[in-house]
Protein backbone atom coordinates (compact mmCIF):
# COMPACT_ATOMS: atom_id res chain seq x y z
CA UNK A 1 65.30 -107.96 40.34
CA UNK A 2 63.60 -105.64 42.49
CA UNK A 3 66.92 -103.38 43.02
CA UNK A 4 66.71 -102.83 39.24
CA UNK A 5 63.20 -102.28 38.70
CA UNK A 6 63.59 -99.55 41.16
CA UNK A 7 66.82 -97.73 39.21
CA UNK A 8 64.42 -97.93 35.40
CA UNK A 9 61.38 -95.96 37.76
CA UNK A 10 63.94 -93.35 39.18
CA UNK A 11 65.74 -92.70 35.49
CA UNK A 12 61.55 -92.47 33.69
CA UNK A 13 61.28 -90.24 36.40
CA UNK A 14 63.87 -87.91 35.96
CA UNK A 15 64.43 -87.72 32.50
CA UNK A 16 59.95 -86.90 32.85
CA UNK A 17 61.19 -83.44 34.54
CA UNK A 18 64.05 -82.34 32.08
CA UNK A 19 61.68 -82.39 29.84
CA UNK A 20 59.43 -79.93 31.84
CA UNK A 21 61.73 -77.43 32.50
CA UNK A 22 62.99 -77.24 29.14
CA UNK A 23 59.27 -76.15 27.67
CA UNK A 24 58.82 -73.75 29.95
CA UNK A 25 62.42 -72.13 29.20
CA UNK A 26 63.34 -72.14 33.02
CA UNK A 27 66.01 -73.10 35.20
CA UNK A 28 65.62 -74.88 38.72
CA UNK A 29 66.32 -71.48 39.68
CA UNK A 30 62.98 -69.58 38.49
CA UNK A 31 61.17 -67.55 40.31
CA UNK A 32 57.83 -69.04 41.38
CA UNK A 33 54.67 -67.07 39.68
CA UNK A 34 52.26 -64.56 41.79
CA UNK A 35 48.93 -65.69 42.20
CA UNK A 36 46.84 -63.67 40.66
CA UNK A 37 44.49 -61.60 42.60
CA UNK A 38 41.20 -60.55 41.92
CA UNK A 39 41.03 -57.43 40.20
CA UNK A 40 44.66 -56.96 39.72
CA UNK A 41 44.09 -56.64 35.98
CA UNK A 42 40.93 -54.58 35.81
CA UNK A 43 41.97 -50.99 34.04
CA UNK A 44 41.81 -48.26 35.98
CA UNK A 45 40.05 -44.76 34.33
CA UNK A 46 42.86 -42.21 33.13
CA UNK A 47 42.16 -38.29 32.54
CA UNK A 48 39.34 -37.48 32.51
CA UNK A 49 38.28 -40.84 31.15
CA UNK A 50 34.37 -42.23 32.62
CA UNK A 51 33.92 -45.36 34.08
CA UNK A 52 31.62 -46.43 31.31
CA UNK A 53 34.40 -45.84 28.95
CA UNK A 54 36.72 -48.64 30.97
CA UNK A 55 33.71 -50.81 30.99
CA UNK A 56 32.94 -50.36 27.84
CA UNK A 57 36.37 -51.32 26.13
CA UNK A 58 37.45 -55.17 25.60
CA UNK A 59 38.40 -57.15 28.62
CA UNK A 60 41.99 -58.67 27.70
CA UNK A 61 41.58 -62.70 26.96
CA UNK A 62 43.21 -65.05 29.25
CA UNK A 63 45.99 -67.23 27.89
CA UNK A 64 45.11 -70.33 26.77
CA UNK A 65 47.99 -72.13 28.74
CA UNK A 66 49.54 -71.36 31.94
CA UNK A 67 52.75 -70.68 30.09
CA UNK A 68 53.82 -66.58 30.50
CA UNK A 69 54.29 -64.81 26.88
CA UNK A 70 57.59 -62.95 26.45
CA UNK A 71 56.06 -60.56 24.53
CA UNK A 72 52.72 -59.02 25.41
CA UNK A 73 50.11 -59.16 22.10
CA UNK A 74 49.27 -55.57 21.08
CA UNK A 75 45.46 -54.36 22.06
CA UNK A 76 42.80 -52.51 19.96
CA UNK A 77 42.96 -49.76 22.81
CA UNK A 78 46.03 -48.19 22.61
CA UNK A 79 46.29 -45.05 20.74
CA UNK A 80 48.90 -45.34 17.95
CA UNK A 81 51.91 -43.05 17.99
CA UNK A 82 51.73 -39.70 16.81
CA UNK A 83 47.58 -39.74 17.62
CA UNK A 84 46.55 -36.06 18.38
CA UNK A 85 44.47 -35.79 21.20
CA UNK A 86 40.88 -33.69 20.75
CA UNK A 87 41.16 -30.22 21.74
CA UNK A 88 38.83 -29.32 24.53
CA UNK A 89 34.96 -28.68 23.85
CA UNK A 90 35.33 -31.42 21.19
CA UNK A 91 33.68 -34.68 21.81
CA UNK A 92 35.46 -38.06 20.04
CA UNK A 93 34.37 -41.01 21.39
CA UNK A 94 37.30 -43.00 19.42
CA UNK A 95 39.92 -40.74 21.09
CA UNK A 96 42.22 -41.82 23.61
CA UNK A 97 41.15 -41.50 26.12
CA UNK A 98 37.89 -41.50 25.10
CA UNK A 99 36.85 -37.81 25.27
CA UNK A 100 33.45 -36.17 25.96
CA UNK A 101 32.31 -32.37 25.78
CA UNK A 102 32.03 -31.15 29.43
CA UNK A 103 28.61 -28.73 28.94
CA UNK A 104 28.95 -25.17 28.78
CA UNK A 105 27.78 -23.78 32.30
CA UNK A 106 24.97 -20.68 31.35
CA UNK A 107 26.76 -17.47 32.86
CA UNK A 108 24.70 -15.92 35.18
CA UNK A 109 25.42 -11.81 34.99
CA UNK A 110 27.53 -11.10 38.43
CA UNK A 111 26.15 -8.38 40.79
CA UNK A 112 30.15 -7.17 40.98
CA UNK A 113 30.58 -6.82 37.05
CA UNK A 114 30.82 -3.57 36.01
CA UNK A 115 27.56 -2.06 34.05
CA UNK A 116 28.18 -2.00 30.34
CA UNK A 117 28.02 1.21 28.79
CA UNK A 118 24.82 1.84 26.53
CA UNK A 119 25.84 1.86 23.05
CA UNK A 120 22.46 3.09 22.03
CA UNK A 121 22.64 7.27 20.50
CA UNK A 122 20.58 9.20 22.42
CA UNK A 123 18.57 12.01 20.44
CA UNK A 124 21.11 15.31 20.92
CA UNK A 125 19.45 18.29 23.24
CA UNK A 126 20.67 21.41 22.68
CA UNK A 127 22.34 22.77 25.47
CA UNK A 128 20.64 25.76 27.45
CA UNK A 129 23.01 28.58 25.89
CA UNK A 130 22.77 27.05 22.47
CA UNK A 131 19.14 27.14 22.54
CA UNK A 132 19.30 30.96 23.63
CA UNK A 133 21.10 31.65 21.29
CA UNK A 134 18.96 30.11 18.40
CA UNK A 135 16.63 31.86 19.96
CA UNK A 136 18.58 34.99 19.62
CA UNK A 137 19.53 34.56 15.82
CA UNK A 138 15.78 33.66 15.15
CA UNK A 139 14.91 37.69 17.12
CA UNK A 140 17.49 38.96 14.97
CA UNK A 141 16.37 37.33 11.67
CA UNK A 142 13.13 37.99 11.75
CA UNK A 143 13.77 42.34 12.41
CA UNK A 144 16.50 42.13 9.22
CA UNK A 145 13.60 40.25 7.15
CA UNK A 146 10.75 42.95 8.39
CA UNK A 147 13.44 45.76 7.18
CA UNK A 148 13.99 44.38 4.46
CA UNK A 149 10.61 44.11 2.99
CA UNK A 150 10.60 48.25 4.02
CA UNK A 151 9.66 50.62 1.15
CA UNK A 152 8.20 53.39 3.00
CA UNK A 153 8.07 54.02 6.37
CA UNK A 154 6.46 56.57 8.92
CA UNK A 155 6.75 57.17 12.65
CA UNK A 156 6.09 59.20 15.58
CA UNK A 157 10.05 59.13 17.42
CA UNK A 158 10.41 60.50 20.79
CA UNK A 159 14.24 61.17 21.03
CA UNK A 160 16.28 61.84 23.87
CA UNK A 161 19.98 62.03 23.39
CA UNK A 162 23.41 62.76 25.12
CA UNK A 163 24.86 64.87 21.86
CA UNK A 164 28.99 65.36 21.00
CA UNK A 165 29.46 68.35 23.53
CA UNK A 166 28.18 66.11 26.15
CA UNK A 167 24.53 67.94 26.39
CA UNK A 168 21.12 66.19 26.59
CA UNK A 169 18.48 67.30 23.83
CA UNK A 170 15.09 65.67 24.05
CA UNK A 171 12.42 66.25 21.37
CA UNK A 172 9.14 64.51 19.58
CA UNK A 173 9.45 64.29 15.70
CA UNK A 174 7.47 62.97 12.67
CA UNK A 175 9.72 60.93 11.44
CA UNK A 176 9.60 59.75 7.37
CA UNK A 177 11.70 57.36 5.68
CA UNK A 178 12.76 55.74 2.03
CA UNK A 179 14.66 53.54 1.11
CA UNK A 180 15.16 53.33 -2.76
CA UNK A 181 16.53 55.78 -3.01
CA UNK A 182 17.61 56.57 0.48
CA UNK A 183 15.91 60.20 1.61
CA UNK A 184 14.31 61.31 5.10
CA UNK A 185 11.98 64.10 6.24
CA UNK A 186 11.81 64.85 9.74
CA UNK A 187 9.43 68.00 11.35
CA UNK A 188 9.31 68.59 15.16
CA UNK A 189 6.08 68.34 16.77
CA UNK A 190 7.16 68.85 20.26
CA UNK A 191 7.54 71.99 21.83
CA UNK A 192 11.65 72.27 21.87
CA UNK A 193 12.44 73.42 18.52
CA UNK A 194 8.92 72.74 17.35
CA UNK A 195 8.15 73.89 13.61
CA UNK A 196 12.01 72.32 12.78
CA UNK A 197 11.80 70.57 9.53
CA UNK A 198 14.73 68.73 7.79
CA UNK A 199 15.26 66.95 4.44
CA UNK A 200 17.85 64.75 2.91
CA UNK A 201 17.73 63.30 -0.57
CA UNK A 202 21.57 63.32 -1.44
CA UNK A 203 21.13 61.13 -4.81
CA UNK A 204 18.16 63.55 -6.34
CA UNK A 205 19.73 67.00 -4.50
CA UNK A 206 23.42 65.76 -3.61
CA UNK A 207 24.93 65.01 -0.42
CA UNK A 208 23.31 67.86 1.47
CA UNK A 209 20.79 68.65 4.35
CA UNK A 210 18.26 71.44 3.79
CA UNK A 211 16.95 72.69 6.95
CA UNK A 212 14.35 74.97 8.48
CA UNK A 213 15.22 76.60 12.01
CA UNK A 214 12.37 76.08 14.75
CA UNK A 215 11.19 77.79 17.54
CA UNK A 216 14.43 78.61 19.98
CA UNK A 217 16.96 77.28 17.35
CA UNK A 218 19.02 80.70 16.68
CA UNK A 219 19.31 84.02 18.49
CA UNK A 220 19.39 85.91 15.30
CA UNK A 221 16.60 84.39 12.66
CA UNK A 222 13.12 83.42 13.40
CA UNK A 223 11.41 80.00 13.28
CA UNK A 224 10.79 79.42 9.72
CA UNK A 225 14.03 80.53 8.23
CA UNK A 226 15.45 78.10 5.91
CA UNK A 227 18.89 78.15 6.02
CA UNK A 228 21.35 77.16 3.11
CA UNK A 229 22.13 73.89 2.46
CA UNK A 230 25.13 71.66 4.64
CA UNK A 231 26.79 68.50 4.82
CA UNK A 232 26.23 66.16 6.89
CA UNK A 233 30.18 66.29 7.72
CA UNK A 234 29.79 70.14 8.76
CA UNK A 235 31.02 70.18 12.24
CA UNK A 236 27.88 72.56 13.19
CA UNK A 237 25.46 69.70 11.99
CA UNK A 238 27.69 67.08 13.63
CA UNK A 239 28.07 68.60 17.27
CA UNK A 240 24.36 69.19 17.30
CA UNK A 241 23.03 65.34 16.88
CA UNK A 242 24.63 62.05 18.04
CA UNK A 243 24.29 60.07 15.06
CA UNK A 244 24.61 60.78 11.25
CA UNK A 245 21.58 61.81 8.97
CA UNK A 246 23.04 59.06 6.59
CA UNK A 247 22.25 56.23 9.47
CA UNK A 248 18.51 57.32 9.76
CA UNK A 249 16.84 53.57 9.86
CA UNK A 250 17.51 50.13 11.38
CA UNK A 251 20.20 48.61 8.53
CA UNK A 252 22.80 49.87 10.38
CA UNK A 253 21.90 48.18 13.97
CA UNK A 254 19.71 45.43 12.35
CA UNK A 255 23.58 44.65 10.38
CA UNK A 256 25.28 45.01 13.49
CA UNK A 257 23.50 42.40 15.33
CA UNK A 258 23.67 39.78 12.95
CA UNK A 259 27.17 40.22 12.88
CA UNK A 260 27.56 40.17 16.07
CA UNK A 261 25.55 36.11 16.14
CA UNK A 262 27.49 35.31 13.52
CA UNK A 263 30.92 36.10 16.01
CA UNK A 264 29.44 34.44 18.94
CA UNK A 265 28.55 31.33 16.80
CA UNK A 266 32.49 31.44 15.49
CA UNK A 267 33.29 31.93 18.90
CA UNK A 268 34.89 35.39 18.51
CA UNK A 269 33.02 37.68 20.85
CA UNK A 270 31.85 36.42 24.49
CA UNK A 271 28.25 34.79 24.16
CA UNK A 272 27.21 37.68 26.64
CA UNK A 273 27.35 39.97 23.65
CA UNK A 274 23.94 39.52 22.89
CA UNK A 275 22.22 38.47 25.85
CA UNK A 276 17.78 37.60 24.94
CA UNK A 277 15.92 38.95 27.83
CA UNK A 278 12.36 37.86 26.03
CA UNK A 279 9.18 39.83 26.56
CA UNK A 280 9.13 42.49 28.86
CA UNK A 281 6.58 44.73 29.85
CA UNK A 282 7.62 48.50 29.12
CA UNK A 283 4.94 51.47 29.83
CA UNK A 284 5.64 52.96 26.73
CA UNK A 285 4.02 49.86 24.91
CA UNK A 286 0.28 48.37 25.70
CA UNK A 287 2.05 44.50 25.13
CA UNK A 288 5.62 42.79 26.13
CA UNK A 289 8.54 43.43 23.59
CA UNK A 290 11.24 40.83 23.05
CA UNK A 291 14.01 42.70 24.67
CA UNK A 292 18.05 41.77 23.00
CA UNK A 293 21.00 44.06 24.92
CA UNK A 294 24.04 44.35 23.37
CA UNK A 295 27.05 45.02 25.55
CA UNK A 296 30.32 47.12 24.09
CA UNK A 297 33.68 46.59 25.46
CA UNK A 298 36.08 49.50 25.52
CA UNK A 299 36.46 50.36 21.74
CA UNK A 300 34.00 48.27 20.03
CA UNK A 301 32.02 51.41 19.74
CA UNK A 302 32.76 55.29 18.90
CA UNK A 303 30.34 56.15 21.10
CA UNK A 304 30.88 54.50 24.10
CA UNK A 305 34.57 54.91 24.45
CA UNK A 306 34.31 52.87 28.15
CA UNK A 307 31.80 50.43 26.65
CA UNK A 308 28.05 50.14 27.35
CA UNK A 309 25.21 48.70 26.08
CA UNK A 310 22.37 49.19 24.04
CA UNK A 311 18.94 47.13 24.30
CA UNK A 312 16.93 46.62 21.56
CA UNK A 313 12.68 46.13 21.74
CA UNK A 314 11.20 44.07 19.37
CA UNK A 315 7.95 44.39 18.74
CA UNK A 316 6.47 40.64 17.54
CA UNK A 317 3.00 41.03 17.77
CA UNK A 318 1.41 39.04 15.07
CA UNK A 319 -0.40 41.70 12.52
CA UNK A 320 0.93 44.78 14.30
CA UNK A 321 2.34 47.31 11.13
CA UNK A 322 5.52 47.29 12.90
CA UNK A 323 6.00 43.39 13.32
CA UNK A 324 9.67 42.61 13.43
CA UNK A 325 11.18 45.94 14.01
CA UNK A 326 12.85 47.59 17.16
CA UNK A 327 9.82 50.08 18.54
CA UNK A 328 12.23 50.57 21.41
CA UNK A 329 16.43 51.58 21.61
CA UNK A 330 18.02 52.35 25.04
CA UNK A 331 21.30 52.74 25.45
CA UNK A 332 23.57 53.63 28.45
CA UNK A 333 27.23 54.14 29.38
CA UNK A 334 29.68 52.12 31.15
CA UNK A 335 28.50 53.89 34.59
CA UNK A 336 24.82 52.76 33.50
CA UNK A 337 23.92 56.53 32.82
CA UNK A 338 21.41 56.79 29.83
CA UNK A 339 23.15 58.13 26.48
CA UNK A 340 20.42 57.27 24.02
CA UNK A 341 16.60 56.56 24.05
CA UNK A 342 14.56 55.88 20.76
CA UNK A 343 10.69 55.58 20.71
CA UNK A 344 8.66 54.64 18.01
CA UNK A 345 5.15 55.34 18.36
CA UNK A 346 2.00 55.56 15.66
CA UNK A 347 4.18 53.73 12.86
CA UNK A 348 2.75 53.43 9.39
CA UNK A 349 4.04 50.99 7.23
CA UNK A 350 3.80 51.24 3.76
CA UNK A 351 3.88 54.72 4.12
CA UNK A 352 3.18 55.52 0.75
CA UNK A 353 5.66 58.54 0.46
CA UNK A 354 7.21 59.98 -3.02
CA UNK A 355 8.85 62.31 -4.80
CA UNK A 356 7.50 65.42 -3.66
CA UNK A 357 7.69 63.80 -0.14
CA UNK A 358 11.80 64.75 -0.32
CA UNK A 359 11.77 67.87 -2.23
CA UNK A 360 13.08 70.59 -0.32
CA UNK A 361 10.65 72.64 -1.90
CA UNK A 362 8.30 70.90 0.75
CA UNK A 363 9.83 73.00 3.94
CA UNK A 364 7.34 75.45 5.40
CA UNK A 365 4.65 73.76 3.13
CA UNK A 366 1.69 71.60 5.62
């Protein structure tokens, strides 16, 4: 009786166990389970991920049973395929990893950086030789402008003159000038050739000069003798004087030197053709005149054949009866020799002069 009591424990027994290892879908063979250490589990941070993101996502729930799940149940925290992650700068909390926007450091300006240029337009100054040359073109306005407004003009003239045959003649003349229409009356004062008188009024007594010899002028006939009238093209008139009758004023030189700004401006001529010297003291004149010189090249003028230059004396003295106008002309050859000298002295402007003033019936007649 005992023997089979014991054989019923021993088959309760084992058919107890088959039952066990069938559940649990192992063999006698299975490999024994890990104990589980402490912290095995915990998530660790990925990325750039914080620590208070791991804490704050759900801790996974333990299984209710000891038994091990063939498949592993899907969590909340995985990102689902295809998720984009944010770009950087972009904070999204529900990203995956959860993101945040690292803060923008302030840039501090480095000593080694290069200085930016200033963008700012600085108010233009004119550059020294284009203010001297405003300056210039204002001289040389301002004399054209006084000429201009000329009708009648009168003048002591001291000239002194290199003439065609290469001769210096000096002498002091009353000088009197028109200008519509164009006539002149000069009478010599000084003692070379004093008592000379000449006339031109070529659109009321044609193209001709009507003369009166002075004191020395001929070997043959007296001072007084009026001789018979002469073009201005005769070559006896044109070997005696260095410059035509028909250029008697300034529009000739007052044109040239405009032209001559208008060059340098265009950049044709040198910028040294005109050179402003400003006022200068001269002992012919009680003030400073604003002194211009003009240089010539080789050809530019007829009468300098080597060049030259010719210097120009403004006189701008507010109210003075010759404001505007060249009191003053020296010239001088390319050796620096002196081929011209003009001097205008006692200058009345308006004048006043008419008719009668240019009649050639005038010679002899105070």
């Amino acid at each position: 009786m005992m023997i089979r009591t014991l054989a019923f424990c021993s088959l309760v027994a084992l058919l107890a166990g088959c039952t066990r290892y069938h559940s649990r879908a192992q063999g006698p063979f299975a490999k024994s389970e890990s104990p589980t250490l402490p912290g095995a589990n915990v998530p660790k941070p990925l990325g750039n991920q914080p620590s208070l993101g791991i804490a704050a996502a759900d801790t996974p729930r333990a299984a209710a049973t000891d038994e091990r799940q063939l498949v592993p149940p899907r969590t909340d925290n995985l990102a689902p395929v295809g998720a984009s992650t944010p770009s950087e700068g972009d904070a999204d909390a529900s990203a995956f990893p959860p993101f945040r926007k690292r803060p923008d450091p302030k840039s501090m300006p480095s000593p080694f950086a290069p200085k930016q240029p200033n963008t700012e337009i600085a108010p233009s100054t004119p550059t020294p030789a284009a203010k001297s040359l405003a300056e210039l073109k204002a001289v040389v306005t301002t004399a054209n402008t006084a000429w201009k407004a000329v009708d009648t003009f009168e003048a002591t003239v001291t000239r002194r003159e290199i003439n065609p045959q290469g001769a210096q003649t000096s002498e002091l003349v009353l000088f009197q000038f028109r200008r519509e229409p164009m006539s002149v009356f000069t009478r010599t004062i000084g003692e070379n050739g004093k008592g000379r008188e000449m006339l031109y009024n070529p659109k009321k007594h044609d193209d001709k000069l009507y003369l009166m010899l002075g004191q020395g002028d001929h070997k043959l006939f007296k001072a007084g003798f009026i001789v018979p009238p002469v073009s201005p093209d005769d070559p006896r008139v044109k070997e005696k004087a260095r410059n035509s009758i028909r250029d008697a004023g300034f529009e000739k030189a007052l044109t040239r030197l405009a032209d001559t700004v208008t060059k340098i401006e265009a950049g044709k001529v040198p910028a040294d053709a005109l050179v402003l010297h400003g006022p200068v003291k001269r002992d012919e004149y009680p003030y400073p005149l604003t002194a211009v010189t003009q240089q010539f090249r080789a050809g530019d003028d007829p009468l300098f054949p080597k060049g030259g230059n010719r210097t120009y004396f403004f006189d701008l003295k507010e109210k003075s009866p010759s404001y505007g106008l060249p009191v003053l002309i020296v010239a001088a050859d390319s050796m620096g020799k002196e081929a011209e000298y003009y001097l205008l002295e006692k200058v009345k402007l308006p004048a006043n002069l008419t008719d009668a003033d240019f009649n050639p019936d005038r010679l002899g007649k105070k």
